[in-house]
PDB file of N, CA and C in Angstrom:
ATOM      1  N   UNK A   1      14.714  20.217   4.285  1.00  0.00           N
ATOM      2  CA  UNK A   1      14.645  18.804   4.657  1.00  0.00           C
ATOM      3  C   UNK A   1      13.450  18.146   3.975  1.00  0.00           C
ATOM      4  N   UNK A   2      13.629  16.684   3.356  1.00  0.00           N
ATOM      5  CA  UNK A   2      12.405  16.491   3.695  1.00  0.00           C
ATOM      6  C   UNK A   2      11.023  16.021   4.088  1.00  0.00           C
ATOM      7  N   UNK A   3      11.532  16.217   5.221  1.00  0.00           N
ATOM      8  CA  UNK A   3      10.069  16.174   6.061  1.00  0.00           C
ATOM      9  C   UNK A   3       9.091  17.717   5.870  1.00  0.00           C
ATOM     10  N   UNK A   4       9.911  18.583   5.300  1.00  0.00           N
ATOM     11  CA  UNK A   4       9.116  20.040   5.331  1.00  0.00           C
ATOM     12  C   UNK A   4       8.280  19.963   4.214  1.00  0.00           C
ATOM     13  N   UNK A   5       9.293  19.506   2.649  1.00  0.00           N
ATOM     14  CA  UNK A   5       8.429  19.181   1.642  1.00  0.00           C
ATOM     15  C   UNK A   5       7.579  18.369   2.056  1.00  0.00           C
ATOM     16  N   UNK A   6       7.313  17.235   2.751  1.00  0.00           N
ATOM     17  CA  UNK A   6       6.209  16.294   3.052  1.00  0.00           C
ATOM     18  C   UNK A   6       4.978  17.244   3.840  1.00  0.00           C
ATOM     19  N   UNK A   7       5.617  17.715   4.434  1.00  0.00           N
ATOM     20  CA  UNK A   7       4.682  18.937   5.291  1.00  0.00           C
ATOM     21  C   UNK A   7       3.646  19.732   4.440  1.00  0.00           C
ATOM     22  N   UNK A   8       4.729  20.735   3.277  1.00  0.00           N
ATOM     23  CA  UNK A   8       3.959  21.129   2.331  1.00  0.00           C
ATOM     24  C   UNK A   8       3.060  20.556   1.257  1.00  0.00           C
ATOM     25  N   UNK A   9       3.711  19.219   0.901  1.00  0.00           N
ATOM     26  CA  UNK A   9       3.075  18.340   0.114  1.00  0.00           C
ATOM     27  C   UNK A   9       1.424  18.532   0.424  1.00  0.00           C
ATOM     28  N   UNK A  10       1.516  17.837   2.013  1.00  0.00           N
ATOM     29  CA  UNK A  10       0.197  17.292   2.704  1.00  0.00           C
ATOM     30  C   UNK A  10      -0.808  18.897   2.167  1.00  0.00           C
ATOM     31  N   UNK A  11       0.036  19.806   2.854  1.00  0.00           N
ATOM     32  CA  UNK A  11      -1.222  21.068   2.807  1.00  0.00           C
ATOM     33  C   UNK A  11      -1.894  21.801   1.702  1.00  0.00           C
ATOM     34  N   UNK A  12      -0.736  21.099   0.259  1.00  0.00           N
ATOM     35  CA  UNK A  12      -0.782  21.400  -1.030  1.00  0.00           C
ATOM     36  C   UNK A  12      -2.360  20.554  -1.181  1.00  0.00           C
ATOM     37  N   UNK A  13      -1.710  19.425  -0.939  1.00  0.00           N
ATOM     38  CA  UNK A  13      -3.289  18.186  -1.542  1.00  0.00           C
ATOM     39  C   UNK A  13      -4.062  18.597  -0.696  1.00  0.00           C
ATOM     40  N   UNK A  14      -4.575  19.159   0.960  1.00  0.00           N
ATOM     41  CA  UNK A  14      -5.656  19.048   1.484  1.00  0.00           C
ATOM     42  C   UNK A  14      -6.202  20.356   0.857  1.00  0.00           C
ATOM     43  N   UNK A  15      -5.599  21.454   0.339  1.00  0.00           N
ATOM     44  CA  UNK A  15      -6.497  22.393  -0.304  1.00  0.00           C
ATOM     45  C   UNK A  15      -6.774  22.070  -1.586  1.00  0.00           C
ATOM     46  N   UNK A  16      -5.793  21.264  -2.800  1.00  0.00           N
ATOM     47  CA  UNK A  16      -6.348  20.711  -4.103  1.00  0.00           C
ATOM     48  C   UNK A  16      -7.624  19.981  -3.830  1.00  0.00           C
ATOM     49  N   UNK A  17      -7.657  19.031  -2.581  1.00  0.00           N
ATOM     50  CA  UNK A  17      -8.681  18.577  -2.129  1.00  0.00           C
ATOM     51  C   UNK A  17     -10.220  19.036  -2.241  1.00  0.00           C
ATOM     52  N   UNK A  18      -9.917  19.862  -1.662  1.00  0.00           N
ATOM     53  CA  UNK A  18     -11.384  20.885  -1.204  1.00  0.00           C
ATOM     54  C   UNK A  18     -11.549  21.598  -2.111  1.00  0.00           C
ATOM     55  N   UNK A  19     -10.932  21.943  -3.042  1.00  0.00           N
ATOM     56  CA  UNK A  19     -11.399  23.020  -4.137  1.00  0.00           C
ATOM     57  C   UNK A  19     -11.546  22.504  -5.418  1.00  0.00           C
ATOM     58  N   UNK A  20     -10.485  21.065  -5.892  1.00  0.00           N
ATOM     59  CA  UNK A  20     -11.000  20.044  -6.576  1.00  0.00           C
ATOM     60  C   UNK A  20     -12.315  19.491  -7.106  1.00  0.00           C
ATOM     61  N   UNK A  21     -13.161  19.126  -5.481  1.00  0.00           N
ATOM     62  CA  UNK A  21     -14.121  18.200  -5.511  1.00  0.00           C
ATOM     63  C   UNK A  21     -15.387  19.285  -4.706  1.00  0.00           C
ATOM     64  N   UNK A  22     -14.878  20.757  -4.431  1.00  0.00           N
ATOM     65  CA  UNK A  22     -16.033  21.571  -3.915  1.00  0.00           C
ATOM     66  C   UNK A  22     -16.294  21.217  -3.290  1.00  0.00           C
ATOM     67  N   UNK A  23     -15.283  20.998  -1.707  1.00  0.00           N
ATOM     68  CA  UNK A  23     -16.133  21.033  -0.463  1.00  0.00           C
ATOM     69  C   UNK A  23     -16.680  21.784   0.306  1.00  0.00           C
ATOM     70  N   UNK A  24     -17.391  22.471  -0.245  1.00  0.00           N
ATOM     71  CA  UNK A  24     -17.337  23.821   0.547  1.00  0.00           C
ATOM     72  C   UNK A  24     -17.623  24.149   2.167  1.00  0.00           C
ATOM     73  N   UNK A  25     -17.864  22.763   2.550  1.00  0.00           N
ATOM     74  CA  UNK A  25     -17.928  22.742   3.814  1.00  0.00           C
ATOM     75  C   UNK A  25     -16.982  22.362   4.984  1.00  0.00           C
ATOM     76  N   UNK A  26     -15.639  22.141   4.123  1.00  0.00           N
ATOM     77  CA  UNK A  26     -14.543  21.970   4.904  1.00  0.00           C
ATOM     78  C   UNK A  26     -13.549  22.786   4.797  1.00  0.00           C
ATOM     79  N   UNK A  27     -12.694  22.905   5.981  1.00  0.00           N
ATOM     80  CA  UNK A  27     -11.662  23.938   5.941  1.00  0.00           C
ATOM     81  C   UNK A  27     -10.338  22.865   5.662  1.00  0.00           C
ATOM     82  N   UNK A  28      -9.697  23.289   4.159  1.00  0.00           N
ATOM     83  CA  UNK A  28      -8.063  22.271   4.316  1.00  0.00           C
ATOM     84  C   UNK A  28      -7.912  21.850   5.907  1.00  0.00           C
ATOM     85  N   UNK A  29      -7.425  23.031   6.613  1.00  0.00           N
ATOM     86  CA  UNK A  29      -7.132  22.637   7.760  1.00  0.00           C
ATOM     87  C   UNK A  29      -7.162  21.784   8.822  1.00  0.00           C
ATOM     88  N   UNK A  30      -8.927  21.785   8.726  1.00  0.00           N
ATOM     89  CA  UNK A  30      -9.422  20.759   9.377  1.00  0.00           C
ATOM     90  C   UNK A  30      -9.220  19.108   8.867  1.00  0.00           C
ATOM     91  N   UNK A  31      -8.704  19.218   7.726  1.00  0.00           N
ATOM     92  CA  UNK A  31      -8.471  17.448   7.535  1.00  0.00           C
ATOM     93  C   UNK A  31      -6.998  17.082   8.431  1.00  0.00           C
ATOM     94  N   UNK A  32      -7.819  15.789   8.725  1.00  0.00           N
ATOM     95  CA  UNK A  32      -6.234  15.333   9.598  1.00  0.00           C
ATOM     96  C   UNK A  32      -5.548  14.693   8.143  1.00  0.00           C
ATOM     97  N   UNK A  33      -3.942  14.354   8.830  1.00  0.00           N
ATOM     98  CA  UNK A  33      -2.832  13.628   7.584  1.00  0.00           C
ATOM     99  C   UNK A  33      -3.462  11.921   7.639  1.00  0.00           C
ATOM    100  N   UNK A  34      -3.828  11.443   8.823  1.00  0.00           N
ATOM    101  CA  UNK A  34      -4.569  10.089   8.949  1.00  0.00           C
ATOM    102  C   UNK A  34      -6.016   9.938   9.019  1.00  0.00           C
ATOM    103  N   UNK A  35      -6.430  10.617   8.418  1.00  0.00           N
ATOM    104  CA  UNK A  35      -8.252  10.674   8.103  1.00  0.00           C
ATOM    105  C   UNK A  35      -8.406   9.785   7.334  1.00  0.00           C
ATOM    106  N   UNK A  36      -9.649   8.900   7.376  1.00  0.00           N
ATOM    107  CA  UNK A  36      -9.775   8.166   6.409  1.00  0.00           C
ATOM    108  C   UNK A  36     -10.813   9.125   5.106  1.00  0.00           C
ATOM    109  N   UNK A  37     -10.271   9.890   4.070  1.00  0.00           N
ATOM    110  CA  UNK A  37     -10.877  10.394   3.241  1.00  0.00           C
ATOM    111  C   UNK A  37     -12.347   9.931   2.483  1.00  0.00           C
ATOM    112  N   UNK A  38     -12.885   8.237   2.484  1.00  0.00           N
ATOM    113  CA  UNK A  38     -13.860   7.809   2.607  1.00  0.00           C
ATOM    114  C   UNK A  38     -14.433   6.994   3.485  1.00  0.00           C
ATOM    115  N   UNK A  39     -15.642   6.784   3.671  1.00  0.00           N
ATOM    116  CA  UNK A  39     -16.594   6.278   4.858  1.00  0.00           C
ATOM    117  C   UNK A  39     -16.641   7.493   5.823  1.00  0.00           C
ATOM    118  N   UNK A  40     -15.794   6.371   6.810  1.00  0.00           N
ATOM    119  CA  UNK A  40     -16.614   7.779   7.987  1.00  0.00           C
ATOM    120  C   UNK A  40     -15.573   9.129   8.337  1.00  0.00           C
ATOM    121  N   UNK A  41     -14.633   9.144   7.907  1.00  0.00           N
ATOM    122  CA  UNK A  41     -13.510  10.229   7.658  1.00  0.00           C
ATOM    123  C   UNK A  41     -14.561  11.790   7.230  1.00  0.00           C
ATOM    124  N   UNK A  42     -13.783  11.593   6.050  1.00  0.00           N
ATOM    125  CA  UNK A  42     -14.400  13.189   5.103  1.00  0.00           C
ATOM    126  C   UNK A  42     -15.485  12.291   4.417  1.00  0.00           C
ATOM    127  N   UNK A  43     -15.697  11.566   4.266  1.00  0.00           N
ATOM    128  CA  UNK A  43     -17.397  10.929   3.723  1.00  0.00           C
ATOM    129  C   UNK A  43     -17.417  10.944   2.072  1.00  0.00           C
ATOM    130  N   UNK A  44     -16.037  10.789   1.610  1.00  0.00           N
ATOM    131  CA  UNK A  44     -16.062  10.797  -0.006  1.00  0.00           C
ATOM    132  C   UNK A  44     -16.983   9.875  -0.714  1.00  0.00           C
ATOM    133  N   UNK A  45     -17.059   9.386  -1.729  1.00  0.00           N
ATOM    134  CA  UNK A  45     -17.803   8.222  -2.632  1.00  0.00           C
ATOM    135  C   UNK A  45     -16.846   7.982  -3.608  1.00  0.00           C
ATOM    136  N   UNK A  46     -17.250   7.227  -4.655  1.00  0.00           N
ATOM    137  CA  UNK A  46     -16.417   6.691  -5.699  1.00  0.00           C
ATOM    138  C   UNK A  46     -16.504   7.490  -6.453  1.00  0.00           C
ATOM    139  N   UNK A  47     -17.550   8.330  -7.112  1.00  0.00           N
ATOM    140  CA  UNK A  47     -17.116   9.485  -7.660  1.00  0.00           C
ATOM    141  C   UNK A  47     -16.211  10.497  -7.081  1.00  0.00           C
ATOM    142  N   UNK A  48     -15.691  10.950  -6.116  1.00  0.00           N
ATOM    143  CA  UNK A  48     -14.762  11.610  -5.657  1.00  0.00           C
ATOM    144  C   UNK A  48     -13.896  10.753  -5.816  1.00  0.00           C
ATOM    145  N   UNK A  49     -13.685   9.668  -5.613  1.00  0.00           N
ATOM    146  CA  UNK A  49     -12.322   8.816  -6.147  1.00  0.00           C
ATOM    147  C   UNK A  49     -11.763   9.120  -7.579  1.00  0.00           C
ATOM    148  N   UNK A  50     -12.598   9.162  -8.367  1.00  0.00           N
ATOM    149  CA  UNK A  50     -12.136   9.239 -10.009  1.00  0.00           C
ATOM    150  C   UNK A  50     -11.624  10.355 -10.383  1.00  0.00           C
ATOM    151  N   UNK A  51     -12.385  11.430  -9.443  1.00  0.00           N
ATOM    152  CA  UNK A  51     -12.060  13.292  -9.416  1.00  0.00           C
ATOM    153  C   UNK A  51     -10.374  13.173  -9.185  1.00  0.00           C
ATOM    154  N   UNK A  52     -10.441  12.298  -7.766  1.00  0.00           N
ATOM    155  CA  UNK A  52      -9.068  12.022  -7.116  1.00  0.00           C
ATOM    156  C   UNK A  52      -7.636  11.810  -7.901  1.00  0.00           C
ATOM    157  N   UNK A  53      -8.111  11.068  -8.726  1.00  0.00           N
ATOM    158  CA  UNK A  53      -7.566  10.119 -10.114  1.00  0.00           C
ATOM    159  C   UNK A  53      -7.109  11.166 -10.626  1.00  0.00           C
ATOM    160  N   UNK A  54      -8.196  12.054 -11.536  1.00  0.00           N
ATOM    161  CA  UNK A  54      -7.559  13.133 -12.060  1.00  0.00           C
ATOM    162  C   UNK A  54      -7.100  14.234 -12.057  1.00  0.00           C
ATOM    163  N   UNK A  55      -7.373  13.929 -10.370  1.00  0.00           N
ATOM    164  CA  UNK A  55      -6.482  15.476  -9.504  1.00  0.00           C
ATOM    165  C   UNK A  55      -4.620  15.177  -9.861  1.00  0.00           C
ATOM    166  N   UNK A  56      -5.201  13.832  -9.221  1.00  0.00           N
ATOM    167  CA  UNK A  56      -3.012  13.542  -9.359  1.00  0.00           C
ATOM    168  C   UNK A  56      -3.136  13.096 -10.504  1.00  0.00           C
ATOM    169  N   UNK A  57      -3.390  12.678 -11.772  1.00  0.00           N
ATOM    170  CA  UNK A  57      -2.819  12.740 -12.879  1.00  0.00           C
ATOM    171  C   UNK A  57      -2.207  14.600 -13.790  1.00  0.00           C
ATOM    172  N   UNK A  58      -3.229  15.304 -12.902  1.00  0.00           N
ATOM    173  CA  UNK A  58      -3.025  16.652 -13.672  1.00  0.00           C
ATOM    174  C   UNK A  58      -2.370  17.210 -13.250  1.00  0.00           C
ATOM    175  N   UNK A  59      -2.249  17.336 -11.706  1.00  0.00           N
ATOM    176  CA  UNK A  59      -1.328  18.330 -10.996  1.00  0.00           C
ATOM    177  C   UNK A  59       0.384  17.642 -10.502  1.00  0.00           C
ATOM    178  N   UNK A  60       0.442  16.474 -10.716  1.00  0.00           N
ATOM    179  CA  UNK A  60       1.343  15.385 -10.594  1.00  0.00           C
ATOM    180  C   UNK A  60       2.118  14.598 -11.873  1.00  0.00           C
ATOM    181  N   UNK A  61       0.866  14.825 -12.658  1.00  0.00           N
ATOM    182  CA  UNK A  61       1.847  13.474 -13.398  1.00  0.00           C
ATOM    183  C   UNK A  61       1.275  12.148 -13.549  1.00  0.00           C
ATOM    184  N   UNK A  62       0.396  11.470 -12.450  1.00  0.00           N
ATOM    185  CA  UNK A  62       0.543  10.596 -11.830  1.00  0.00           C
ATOM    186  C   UNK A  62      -1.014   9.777 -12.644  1.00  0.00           C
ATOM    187  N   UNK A  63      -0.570   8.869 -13.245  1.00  0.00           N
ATOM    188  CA  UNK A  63      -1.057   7.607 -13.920  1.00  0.00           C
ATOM    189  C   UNK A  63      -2.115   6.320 -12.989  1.00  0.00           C
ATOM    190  N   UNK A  64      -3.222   6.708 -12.758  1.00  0.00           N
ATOM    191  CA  UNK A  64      -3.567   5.598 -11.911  1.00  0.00           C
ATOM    192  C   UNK A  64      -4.523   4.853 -12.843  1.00  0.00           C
ATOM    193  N   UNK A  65      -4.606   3.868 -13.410  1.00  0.00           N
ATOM    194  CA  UNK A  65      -5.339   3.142 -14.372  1.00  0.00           C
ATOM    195  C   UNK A  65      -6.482   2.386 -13.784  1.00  0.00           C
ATOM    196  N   UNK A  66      -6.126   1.671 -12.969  1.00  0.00           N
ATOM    197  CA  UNK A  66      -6.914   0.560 -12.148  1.00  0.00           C
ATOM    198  C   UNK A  66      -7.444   1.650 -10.518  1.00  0.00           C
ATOM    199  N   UNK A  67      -9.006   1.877 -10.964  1.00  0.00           N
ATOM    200  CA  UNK A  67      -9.759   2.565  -9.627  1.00  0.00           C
ATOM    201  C   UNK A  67      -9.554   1.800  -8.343  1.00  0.00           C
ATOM    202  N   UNK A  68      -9.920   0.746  -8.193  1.00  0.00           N
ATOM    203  CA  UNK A  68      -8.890  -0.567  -7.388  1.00  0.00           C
ATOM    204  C   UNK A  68      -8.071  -0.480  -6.939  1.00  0.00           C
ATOM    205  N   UNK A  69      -6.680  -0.030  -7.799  1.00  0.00           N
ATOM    206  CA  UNK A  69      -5.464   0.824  -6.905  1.00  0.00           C
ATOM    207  C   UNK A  69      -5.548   1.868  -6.329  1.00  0.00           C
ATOM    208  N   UNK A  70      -6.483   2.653  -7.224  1.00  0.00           N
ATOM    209  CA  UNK A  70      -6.529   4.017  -6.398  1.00  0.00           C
ATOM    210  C   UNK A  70      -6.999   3.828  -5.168  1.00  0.00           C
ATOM    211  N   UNK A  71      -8.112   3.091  -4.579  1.00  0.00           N
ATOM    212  CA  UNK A  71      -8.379   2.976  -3.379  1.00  0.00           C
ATOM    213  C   UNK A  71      -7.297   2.935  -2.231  1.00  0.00           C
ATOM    214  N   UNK A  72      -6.836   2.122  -2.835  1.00  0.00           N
ATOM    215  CA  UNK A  72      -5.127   1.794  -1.740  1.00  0.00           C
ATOM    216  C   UNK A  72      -4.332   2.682  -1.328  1.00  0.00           C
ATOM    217  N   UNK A  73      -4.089   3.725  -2.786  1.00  0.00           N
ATOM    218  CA  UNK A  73      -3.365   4.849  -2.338  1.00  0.00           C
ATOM    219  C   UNK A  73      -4.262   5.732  -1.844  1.00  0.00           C
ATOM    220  N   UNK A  74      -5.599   5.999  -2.144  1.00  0.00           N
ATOM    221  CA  UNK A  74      -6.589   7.475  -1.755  1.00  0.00           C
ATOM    222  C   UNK A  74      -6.952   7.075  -0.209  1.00  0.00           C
ATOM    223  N   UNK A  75      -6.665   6.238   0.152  1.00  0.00           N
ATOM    224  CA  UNK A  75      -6.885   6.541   2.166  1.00  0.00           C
ATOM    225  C   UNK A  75      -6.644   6.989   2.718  1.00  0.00           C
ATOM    226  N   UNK A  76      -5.657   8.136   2.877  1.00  0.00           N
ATOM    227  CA  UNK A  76      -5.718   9.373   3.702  1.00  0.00           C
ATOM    228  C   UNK A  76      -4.501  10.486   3.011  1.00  0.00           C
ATOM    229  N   UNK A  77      -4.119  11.329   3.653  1.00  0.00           N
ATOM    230  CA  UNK A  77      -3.489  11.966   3.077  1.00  0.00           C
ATOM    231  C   UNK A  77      -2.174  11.958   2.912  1.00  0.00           C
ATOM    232  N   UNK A  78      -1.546  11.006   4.231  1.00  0.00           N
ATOM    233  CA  UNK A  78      -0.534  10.577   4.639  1.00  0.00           C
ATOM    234  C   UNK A  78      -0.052   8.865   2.918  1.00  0.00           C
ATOM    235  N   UNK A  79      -0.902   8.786   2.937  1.00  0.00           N
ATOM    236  CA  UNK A  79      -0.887   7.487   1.781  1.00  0.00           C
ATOM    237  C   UNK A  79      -0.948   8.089   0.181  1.00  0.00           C
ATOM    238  N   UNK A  80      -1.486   9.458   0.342  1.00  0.00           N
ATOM    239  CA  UNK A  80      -1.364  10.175  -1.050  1.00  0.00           C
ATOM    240  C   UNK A  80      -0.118  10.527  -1.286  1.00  0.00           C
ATOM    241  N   UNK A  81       0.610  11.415  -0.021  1.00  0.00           N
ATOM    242  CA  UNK A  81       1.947  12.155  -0.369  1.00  0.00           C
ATOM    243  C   UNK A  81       2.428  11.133  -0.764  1.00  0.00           C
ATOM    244  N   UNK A  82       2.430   9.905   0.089  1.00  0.00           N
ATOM    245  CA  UNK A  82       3.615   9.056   0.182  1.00  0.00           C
ATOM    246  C   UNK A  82       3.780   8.712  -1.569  1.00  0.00           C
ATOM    247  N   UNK A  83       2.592   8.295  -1.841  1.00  0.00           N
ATOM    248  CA  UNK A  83       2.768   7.890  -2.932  1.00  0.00           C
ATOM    249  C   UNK A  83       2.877   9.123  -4.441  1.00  0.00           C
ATOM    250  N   UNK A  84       2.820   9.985  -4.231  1.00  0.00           N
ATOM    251  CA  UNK A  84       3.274  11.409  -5.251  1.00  0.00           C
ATOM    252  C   UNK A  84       4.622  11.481  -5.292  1.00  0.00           C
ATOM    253  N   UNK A  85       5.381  11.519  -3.753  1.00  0.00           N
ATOM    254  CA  UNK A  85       6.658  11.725  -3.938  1.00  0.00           C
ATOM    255  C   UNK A  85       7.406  10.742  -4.222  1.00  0.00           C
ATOM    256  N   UNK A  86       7.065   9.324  -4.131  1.00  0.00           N
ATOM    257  CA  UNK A  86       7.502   8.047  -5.009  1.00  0.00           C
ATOM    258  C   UNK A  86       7.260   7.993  -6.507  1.00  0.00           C
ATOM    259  N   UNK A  87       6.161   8.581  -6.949  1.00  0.00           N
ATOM    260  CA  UNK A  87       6.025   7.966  -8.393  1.00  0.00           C
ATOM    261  C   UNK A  87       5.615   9.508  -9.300  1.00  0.00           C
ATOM    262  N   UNK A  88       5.731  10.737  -8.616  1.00  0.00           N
ATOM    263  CA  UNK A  88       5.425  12.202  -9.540  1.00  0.00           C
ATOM    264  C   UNK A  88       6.403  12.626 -10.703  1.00  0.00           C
ATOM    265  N   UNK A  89       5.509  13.077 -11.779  1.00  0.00           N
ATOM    266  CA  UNK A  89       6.544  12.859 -12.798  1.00  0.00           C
ATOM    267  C   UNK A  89       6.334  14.982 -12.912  1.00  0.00           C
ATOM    268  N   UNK A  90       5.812  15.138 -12.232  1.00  0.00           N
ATOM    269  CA  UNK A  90       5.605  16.956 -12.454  1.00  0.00           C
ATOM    270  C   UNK A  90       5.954  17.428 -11.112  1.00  0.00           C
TER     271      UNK A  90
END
């Protein structure tokens, strides 16, 4: 079904996540699907945004040009899948 791929999706990115950008202080697990990934969520910055950028361009496919957009889609994890399984070309 899928809602299972969405399932896996999520747990795929919260460990690309953490091993991506070296969190070494978080467990995948512990991220929620509605966390806000910056501010007071997981506490990212704009450099982790750009990392972000070229997490889903490499492991996806996925073209984000304007950092601006990326904001829109990088707000939680629930707003990442959504948008991988709409626009992934890998």
């Amino acid at each position: 079904s899928i809602n299972m791929e969405t399932a896996e999706l999520k747990q795929q990115l919260k460990k690309q996540i953490v091993q991506f950008l070296n969190l070494t202080s978080v467990n995948p697990d512990d991220i929620k699907d509605d966390e806000p990934l910056f501010g007071e969520g997981l506490g990212l910055d704009s450099i982790d945004s750009i990392e972000l950028i070229v997490l889903l361009s490499r492991e996806y496919g996925i073209e984000i040009k304007d950092p601006k957009e990326g904001r829109k889609i990088l707000v939680d994890i629930n707003t990442i899948a959504a948008y991988i399984e709409q626009h992934r070309t890998k």
